[in-house]
Protein backbone atom coordinates (compact mmCIF):
# COMPACT_ATOMS: atom_id res chain seq x y z
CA UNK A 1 -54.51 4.55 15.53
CA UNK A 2 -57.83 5.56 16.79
CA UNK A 3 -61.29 3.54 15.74
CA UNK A 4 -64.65 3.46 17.26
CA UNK A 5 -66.19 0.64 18.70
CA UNK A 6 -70.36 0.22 19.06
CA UNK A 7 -71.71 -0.05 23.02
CA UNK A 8 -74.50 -2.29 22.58
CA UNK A 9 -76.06 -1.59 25.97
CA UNK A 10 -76.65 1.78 25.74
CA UNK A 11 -80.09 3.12 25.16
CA UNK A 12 -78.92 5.42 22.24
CA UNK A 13 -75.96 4.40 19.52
CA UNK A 14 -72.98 5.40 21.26
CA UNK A 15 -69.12 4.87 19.60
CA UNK A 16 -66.04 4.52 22.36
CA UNK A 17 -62.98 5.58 20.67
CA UNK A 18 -60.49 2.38 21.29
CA UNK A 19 -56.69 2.14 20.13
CA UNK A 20 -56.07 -0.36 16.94
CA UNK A 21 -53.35 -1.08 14.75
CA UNK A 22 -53.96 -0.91 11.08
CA UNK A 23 -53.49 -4.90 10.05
CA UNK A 24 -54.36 -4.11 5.65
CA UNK A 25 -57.05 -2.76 3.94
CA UNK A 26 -59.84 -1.73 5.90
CA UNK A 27 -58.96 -4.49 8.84
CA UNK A 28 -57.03 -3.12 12.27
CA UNK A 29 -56.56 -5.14 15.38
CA UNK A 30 -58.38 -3.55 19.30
CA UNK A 31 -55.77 -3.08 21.01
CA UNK A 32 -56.53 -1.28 23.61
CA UNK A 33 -57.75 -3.20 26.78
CA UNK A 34 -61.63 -2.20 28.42
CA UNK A 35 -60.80 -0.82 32.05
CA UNK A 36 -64.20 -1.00 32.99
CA UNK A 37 -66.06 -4.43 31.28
CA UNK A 38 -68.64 -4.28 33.58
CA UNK A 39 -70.26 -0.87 33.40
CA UNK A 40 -68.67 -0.87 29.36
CA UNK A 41 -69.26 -3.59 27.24
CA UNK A 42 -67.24 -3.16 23.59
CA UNK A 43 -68.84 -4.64 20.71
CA UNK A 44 -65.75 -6.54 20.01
CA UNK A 45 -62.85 -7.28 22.56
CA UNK A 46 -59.50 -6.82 22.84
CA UNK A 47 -57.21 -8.66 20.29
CA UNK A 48 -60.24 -8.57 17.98
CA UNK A 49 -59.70 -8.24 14.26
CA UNK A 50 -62.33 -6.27 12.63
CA UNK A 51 -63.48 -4.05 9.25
CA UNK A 52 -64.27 -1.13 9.50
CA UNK A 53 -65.50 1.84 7.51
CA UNK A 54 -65.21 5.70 7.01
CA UNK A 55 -68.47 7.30 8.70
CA UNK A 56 -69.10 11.09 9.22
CA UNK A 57 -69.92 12.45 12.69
CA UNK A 58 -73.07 13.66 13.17
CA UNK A 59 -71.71 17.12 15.02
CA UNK A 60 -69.69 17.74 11.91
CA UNK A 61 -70.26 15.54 8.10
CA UNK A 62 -66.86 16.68 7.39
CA UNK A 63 -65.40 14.76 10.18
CA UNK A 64 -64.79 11.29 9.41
CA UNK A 65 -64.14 8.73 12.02
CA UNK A 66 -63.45 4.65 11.58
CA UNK A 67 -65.94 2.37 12.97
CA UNK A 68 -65.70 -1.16 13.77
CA UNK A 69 -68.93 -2.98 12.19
CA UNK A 70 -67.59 -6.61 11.30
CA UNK A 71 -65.11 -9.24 13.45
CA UNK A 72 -63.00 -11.15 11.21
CA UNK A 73 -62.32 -14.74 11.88
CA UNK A 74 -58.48 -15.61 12.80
């Protein structure tokens, strides 16, 4: 499954798509491992639990993507 993670350090609000595994409810589980930390950094890192929530695309309202906006504690 396919959710999008925030990259604090860029200028602009940018999403990475990452691979997760749906856990329950709105929770799922990064993962997919950052190849490239140093130029990249995820908002939340691999093995991360987090929420996340339905959020249209700005090219396209109709397209709805998952985005990561909360870690849950273990």
């Amino acid at each position: 499954m396919r959710i999008y993670v925030d990259l604090p350090d860029e200028a602009v609000a940018v999403w990475c798509p990452v691979e997760a595994i749906h856990i329950q409810g709105d929770v799922y589980q990064i993962v997919e491992v950052n190849a490239d930390p140093e130029d990249t950094r995820w908002a939340f890192d691999t093995g991360a639990k987090v929420r996340c929530r339905p959020t249209p695309t700005r090219d396209d309202p109709k397209n709805i993507i998952l985005v990561a906006y909360e870690k849950i504690s273990n």
